[in-house]
Protein backbone atom coordinates (compact mmCIF):
# COMPACT_ATOMS: atom_id res chain seq x y z
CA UNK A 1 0.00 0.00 0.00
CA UNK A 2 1.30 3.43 -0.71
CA UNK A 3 0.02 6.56 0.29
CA UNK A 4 -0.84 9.23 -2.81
CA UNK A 5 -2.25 13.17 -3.08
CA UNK A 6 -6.12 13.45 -4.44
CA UNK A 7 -3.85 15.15 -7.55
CA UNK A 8 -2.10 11.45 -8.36
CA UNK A 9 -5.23 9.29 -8.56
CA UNK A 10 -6.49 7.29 -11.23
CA UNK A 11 -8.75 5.35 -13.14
CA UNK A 12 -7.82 1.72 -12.65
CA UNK A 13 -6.27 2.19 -9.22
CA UNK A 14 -8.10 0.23 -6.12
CA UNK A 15 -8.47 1.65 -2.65
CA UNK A 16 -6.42 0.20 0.28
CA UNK A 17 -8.64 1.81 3.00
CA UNK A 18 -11.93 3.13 3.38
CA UNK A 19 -12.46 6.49 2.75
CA UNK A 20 -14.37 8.38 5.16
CA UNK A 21 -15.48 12.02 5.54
CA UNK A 22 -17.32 13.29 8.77
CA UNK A 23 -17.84 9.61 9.81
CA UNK A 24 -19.03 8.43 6.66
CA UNK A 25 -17.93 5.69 4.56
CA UNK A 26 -17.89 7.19 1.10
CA UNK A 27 -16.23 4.19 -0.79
CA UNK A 28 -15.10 0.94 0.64
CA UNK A 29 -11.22 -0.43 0.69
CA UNK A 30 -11.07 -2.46 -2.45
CA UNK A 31 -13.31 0.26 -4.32
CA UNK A 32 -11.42 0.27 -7.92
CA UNK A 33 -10.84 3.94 -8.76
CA UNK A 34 -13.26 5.39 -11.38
CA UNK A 35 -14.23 9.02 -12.33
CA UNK A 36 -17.33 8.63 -9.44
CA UNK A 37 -15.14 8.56 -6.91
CA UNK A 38 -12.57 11.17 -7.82
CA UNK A 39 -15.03 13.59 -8.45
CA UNK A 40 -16.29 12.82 -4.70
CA UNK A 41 -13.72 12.78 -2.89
CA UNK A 42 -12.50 16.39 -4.55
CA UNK A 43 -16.03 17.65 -3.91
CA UNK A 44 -15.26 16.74 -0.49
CA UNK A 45 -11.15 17.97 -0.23
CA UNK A 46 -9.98 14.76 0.69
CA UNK A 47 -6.66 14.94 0.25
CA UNK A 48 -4.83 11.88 0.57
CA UNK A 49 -6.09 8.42 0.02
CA UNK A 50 -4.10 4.81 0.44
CA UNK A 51 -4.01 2.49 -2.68
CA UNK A 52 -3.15 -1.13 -3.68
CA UNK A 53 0.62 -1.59 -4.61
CA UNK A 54 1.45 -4.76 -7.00
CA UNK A 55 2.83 -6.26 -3.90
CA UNK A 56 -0.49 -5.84 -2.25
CA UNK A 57 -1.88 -8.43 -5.31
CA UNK A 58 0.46 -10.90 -4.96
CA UNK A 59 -1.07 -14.21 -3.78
CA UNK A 60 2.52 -16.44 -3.76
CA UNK A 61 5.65 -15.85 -1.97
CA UNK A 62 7.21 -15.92 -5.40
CA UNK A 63 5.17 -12.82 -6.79
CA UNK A 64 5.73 -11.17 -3.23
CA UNK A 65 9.11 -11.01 -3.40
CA UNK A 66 9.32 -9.80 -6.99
CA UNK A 67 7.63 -7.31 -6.31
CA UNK A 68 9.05 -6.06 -3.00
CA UNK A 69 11.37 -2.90 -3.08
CA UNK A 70 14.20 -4.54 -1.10
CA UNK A 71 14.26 -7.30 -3.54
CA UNK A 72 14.58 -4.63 -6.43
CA UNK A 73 17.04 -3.27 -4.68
CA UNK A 74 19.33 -6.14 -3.71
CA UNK A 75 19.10 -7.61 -7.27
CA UNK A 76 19.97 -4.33 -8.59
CA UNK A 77 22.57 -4.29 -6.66
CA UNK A 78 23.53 -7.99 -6.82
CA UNK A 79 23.72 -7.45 -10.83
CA UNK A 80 25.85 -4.54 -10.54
CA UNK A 81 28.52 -6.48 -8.11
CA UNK A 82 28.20 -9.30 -10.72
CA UNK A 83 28.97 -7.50 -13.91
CA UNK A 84 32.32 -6.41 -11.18
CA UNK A 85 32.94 -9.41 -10.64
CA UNK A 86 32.81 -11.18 -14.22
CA UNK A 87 35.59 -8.28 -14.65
CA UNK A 88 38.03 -9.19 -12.22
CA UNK A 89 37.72 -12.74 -12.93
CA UNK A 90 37.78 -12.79 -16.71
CA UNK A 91 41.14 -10.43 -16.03
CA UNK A 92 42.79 -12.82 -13.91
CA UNK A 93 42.16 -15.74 -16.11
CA UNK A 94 43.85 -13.55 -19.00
CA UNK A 95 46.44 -11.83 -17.42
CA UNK A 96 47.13 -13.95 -14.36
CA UNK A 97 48.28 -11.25 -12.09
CA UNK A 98 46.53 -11.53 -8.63
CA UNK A 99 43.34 -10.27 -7.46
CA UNK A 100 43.21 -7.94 -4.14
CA UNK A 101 41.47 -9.72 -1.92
CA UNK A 102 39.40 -7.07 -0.86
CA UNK A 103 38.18 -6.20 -4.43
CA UNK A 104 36.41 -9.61 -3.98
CA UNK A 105 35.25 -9.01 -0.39
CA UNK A 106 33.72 -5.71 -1.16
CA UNK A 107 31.41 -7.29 -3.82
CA UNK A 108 30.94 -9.76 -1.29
CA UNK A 109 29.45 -6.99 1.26
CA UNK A 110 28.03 -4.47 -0.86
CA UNK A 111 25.85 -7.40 -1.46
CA UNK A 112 25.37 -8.82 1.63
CA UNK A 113 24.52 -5.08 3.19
CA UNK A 114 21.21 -5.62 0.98
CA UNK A 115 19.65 -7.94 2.90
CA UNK A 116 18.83 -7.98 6.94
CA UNK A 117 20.00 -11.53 7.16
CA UNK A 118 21.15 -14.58 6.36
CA UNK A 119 17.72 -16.20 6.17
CA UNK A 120 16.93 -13.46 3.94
CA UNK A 121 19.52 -13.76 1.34
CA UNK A 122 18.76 -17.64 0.99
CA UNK A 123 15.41 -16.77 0.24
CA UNK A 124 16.37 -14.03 -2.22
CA UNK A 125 18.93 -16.33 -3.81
CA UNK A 126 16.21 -18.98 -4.60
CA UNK A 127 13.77 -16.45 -5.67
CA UNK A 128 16.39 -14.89 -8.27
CA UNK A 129 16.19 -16.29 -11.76
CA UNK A 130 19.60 -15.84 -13.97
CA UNK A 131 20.07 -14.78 -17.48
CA UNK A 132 21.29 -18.38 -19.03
CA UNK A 133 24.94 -16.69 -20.47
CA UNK A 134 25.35 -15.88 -17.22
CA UNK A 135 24.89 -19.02 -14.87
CA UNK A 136 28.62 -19.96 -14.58
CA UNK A 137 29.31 -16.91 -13.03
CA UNK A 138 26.42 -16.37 -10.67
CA UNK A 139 27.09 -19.54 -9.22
CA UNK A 140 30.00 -18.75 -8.16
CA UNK A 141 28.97 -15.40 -6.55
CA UNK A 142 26.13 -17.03 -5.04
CA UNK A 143 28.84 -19.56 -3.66
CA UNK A 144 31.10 -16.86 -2.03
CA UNK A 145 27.65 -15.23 -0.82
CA UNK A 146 26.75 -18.58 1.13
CA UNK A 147 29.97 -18.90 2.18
CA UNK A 148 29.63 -16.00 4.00
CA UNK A 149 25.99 -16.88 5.71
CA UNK A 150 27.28 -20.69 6.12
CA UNK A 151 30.04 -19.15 8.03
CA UNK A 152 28.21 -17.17 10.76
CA UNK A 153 26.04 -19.98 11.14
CA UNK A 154 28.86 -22.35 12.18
CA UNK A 155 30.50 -19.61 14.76
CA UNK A 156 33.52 -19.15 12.34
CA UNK A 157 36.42 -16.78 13.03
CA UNK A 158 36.60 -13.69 11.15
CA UNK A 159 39.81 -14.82 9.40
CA UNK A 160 38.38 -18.37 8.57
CA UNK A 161 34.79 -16.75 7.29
CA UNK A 162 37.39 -14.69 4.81
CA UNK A 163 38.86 -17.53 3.70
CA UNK A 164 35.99 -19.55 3.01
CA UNK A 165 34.19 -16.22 0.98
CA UNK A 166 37.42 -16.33 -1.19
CA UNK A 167 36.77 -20.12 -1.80
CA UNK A 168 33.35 -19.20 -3.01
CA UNK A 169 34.49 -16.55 -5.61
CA UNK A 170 37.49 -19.11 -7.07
CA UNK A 171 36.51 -22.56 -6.23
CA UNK A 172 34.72 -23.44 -9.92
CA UNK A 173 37.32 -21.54 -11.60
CA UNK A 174 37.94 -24.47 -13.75
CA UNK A 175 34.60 -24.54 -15.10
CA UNK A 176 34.73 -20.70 -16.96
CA UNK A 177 37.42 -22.60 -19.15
CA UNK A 178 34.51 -24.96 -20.25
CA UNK A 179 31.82 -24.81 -22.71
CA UNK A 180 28.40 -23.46 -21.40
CA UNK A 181 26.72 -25.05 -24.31
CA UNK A 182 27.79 -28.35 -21.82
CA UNK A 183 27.85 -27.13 -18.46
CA UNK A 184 24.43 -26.20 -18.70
CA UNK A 185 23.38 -28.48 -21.26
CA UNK A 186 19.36 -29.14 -20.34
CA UNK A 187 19.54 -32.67 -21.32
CA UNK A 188 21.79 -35.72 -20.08
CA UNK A 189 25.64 -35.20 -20.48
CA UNK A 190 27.26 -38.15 -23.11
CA UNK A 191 29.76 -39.89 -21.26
CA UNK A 192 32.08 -37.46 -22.88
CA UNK A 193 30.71 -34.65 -21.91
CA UNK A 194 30.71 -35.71 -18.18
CA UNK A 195 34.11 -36.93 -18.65
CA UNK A 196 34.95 -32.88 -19.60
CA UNK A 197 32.97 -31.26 -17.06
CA UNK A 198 34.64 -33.84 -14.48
CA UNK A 199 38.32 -32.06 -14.64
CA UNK A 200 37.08 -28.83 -14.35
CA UNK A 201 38.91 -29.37 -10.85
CA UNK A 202 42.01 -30.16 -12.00
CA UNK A 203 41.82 -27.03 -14.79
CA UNK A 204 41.11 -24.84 -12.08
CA UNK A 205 43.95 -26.20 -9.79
CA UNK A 206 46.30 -25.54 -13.15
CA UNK A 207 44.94 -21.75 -13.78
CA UNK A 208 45.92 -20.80 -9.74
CA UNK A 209 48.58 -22.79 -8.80
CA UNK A 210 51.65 -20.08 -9.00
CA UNK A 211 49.70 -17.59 -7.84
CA UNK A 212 51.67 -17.10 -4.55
CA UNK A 213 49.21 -14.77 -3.01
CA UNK A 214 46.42 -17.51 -2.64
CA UNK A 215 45.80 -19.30 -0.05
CA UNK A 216 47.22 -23.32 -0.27
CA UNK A 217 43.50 -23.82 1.36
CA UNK A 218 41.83 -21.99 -1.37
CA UNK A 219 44.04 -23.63 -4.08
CA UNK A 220 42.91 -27.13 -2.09
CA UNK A 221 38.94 -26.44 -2.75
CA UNK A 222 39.20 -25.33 -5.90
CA UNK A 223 41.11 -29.12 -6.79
CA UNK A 224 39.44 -31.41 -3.98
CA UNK A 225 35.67 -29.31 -3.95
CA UNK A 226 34.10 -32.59 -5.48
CA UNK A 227 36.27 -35.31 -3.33
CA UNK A 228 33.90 -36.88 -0.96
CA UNK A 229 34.17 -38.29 2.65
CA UNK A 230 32.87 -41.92 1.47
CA UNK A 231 35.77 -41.65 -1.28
CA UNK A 232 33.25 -41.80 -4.14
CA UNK A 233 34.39 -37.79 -5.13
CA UNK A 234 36.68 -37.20 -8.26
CA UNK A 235 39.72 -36.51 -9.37
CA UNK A 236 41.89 -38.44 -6.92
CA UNK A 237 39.06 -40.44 -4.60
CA UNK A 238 40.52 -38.96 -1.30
CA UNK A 239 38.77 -40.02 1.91
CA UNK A 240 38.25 -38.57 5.27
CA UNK A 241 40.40 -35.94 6.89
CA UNK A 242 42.57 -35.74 3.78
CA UNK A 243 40.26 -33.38 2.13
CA UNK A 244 41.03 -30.16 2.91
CA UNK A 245 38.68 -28.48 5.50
CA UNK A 246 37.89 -25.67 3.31
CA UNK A 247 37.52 -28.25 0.70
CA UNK A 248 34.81 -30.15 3.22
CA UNK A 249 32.93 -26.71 3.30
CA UNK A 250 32.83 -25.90 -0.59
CA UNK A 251 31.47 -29.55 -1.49
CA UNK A 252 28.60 -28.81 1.05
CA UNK A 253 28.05 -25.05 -0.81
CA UNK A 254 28.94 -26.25 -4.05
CA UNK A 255 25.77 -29.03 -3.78
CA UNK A 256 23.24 -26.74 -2.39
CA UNK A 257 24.22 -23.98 -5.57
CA UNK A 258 23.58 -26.91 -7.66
CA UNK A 259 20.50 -27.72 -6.35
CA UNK A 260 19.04 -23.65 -5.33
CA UNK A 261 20.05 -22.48 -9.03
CA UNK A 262 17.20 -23.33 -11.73
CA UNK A 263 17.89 -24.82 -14.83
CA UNK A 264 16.21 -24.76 -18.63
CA UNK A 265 14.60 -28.51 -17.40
CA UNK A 266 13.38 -27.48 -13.87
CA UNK A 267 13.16 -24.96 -11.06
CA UNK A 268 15.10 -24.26 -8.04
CA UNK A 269 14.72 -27.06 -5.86
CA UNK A 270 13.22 -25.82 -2.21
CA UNK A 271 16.00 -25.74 0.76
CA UNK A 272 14.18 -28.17 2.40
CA UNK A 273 14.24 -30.02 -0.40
CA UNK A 274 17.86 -29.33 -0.76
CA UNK A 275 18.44 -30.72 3.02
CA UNK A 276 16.46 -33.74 2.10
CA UNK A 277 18.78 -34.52 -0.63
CA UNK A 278 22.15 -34.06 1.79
CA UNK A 279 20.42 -36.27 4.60
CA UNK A 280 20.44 -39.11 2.17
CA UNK A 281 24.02 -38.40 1.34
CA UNK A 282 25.64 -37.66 4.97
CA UNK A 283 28.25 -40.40 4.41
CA UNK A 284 30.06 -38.03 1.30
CA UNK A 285 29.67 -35.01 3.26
CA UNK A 286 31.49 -34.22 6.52
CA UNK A 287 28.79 -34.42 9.01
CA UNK A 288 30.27 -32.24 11.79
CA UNK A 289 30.10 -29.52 9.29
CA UNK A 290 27.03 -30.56 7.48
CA UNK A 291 24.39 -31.12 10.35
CA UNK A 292 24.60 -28.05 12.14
CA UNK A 293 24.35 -26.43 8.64
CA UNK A 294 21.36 -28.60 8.14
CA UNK A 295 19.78 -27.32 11.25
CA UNK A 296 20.11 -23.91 10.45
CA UNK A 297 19.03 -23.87 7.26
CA UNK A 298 15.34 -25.93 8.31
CA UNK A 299 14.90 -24.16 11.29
CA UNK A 300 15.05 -20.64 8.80
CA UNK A 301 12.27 -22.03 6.96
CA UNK A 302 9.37 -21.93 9.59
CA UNK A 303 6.70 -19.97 8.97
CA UNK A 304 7.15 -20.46 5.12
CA UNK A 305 4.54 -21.92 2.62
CA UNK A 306 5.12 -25.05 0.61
CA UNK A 307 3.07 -26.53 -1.82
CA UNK A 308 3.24 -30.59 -1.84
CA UNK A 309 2.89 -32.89 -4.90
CA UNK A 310 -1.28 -33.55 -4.39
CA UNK A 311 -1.20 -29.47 -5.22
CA UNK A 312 -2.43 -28.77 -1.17
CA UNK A 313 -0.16 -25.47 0.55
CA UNK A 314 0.68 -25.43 4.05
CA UNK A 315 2.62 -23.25 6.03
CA UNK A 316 6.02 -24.68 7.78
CA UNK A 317 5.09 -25.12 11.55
CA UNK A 318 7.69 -26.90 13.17
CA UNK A 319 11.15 -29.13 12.01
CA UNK A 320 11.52 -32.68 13.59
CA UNK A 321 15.02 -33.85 13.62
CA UNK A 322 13.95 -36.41 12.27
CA UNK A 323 14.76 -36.22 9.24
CA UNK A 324 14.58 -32.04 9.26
CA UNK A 325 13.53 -32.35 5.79
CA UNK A 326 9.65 -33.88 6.66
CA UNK A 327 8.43 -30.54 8.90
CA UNK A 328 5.45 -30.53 11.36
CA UNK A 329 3.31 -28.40 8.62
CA UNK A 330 0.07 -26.16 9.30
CA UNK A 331 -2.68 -25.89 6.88
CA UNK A 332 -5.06 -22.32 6.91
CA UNK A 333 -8.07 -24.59 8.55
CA UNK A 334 -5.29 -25.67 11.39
CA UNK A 335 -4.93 -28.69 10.23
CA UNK A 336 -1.96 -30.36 11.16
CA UNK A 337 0.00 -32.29 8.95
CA UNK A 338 3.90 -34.04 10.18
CA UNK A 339 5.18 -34.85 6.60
CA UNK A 340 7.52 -37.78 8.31
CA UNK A 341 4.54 -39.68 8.49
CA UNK A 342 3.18 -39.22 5.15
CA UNK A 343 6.18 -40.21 3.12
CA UNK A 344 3.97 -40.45 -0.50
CA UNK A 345 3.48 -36.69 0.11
CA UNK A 346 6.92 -34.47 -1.27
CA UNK A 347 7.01 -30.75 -1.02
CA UNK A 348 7.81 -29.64 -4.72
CA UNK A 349 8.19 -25.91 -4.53
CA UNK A 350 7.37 -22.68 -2.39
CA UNK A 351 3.93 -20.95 -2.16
């Protein structure tokens, strides 16, 4: 709802409020503005009246967030910062000279000042939708940008949360060397293509290697992001404790990009949808990192609205532990609804 003057009112527009004069009700909230009621409400020298935004017709989270002005704002913002950061990269992969760290960590705040937190800028992440030439590079800024929330969410030192945000920004460096015509193919990879995509790693590894300024940790999750606990990962199959920490960390944010970034064959998948897919894999992730992660990110979506696969919405009540990605859900008749007991019912997207 916005305020306006009796001067700025149109035909078309529909009333927020009532309008009243001397304690009567001359036109209902919802009235839609017509020349009736302008020439009333001058006859009377009302001066003011309140009136429907877009926002204020929005009926899904999706449509609410589009068309709220800190969402403008932050993706106005967010594209600016990414056109920056394209840039720097794009220079570094030419030129090789080093990038000032805190070229990179001022994108990554002037971006992260546009949002109140880090619940917020997951939501705003999954509710962005990416020009196709440029995928390859906003998932790597969204990387560094989760980095940052993942980081305050495990209690990390200021020095280690820096560290980590770099990772983000360089840590699929290998991939801007590849093809987008097969990165982000919509169908299924040939075995070839896979095969490709698969040392994107090892590329990456080969572009940052002598740069003496990075950090060995950063250098270790750009090569080891896709090694896995289990040993399953690629290139080398390293297990356990041998992957680099930072390494650990980026293979958690590198699979929830993956999964919060829509493609040409589907949409975004939900977070909770996200944590469902990392509680079935706990055993390639290192849990002592992953689970409090896990926790954090469910508990942020109470209060949300999901829609399930029978088409039925419901509103995010309370997360059971059990797994964290079937929530305790509320429908708008009260009806309860704990999705760990239903397990034909899926949530598929956000209402």
């Amino acid at each position: 709802m916005k305020t306006i003057t009796r001067m700025e009112l149109k035909p078309g527009m529909v009333l927020a409020e009532p309008i009243e004069h001397g304690g009567e009700v001359l036109f209902k909230a919802g009235r839609k503005v017509d020349e009736r009621v302008i020439e009333r409400i001058s006859r009377y020298n009302i001066l003011t009246v309140t009136i429907m935004e877009n926002v204020d017709f929005a009926k899904t989270h999706y449509e609410k967030i589009q068309y709220s002005k800190e969402f403008q704002d932050f993706v106005s913002v967010y594209r600016e910062q990414l056109l920056v950061y394209k840039a720097v990269m794009i220079s570094y992969l030419g030129t090789k000279m080093s990038i000032d760290s805190s070229v990179l960590m001022n994108i990554y705040r002037t971006i992260y000042d546009k949002v109140s937190s880090d619940k917020q800028l997951l939501d705003y992440i999954y509710n962005m939708m990416p020009g196709e030439d440029e995928l390859t590079y906003t998932a790597s800024l969204n990387a560094a940008l989760l980095c940052g929330s993942f980081a305050n969410w495990l209690g990390l030192p200021e020095d280690e949360k820096k560290k980590l945000i770099l990772c983000g920004f360089y840590y699929d460096i290998g991939k801007w060397k590849l093809p987008n015509e097969i990165l982000w193919k919509p169908g299924k990879l040939t075995e070839e293509e896979y095969a490709l995509v698969k040392k994107h790693p090892v590329i990456g590894y080969a572009l940052v290697r002598n740069d003496t300024n990075l950090s060995e940790h950063i250098k270790n999750a750009i090569i080891m992001h896709h090694e896995r606990m289990d040993g399953s990962g690629y290139p080398y199959h390293m297990r356990g404790e041998k992957i680099d920490i930072y390494a650990r960390y980026m293979a958690i944010v590198d699979t929830y990009v993956a999964m919060a970034s829509p493609r040409t064959h589907r949409r975004a998948f939900t977070p909770l949808q996200i944590i469902g897919t990392l509680e079935k894999s706990q055993d390639k992730f290192d849990v002592s990192i992953l689970m409090p992660l896990i926790e954090r990110i469910s508990q942020a979506q109470i209060g949300t609205k999901v829609q399930l696969n029978d088409d039925s919405v419901w509103e995010v009540m309370l997360i059971s532990k059990h797994p964290y990605s079937r929530p305790v859900l509320r429908s708008e008749e009260d009806v309860i609804l704990n999705l760990a007991e239903h397990p034909e019912l899926e949530i598929v997207k956000l209402a």
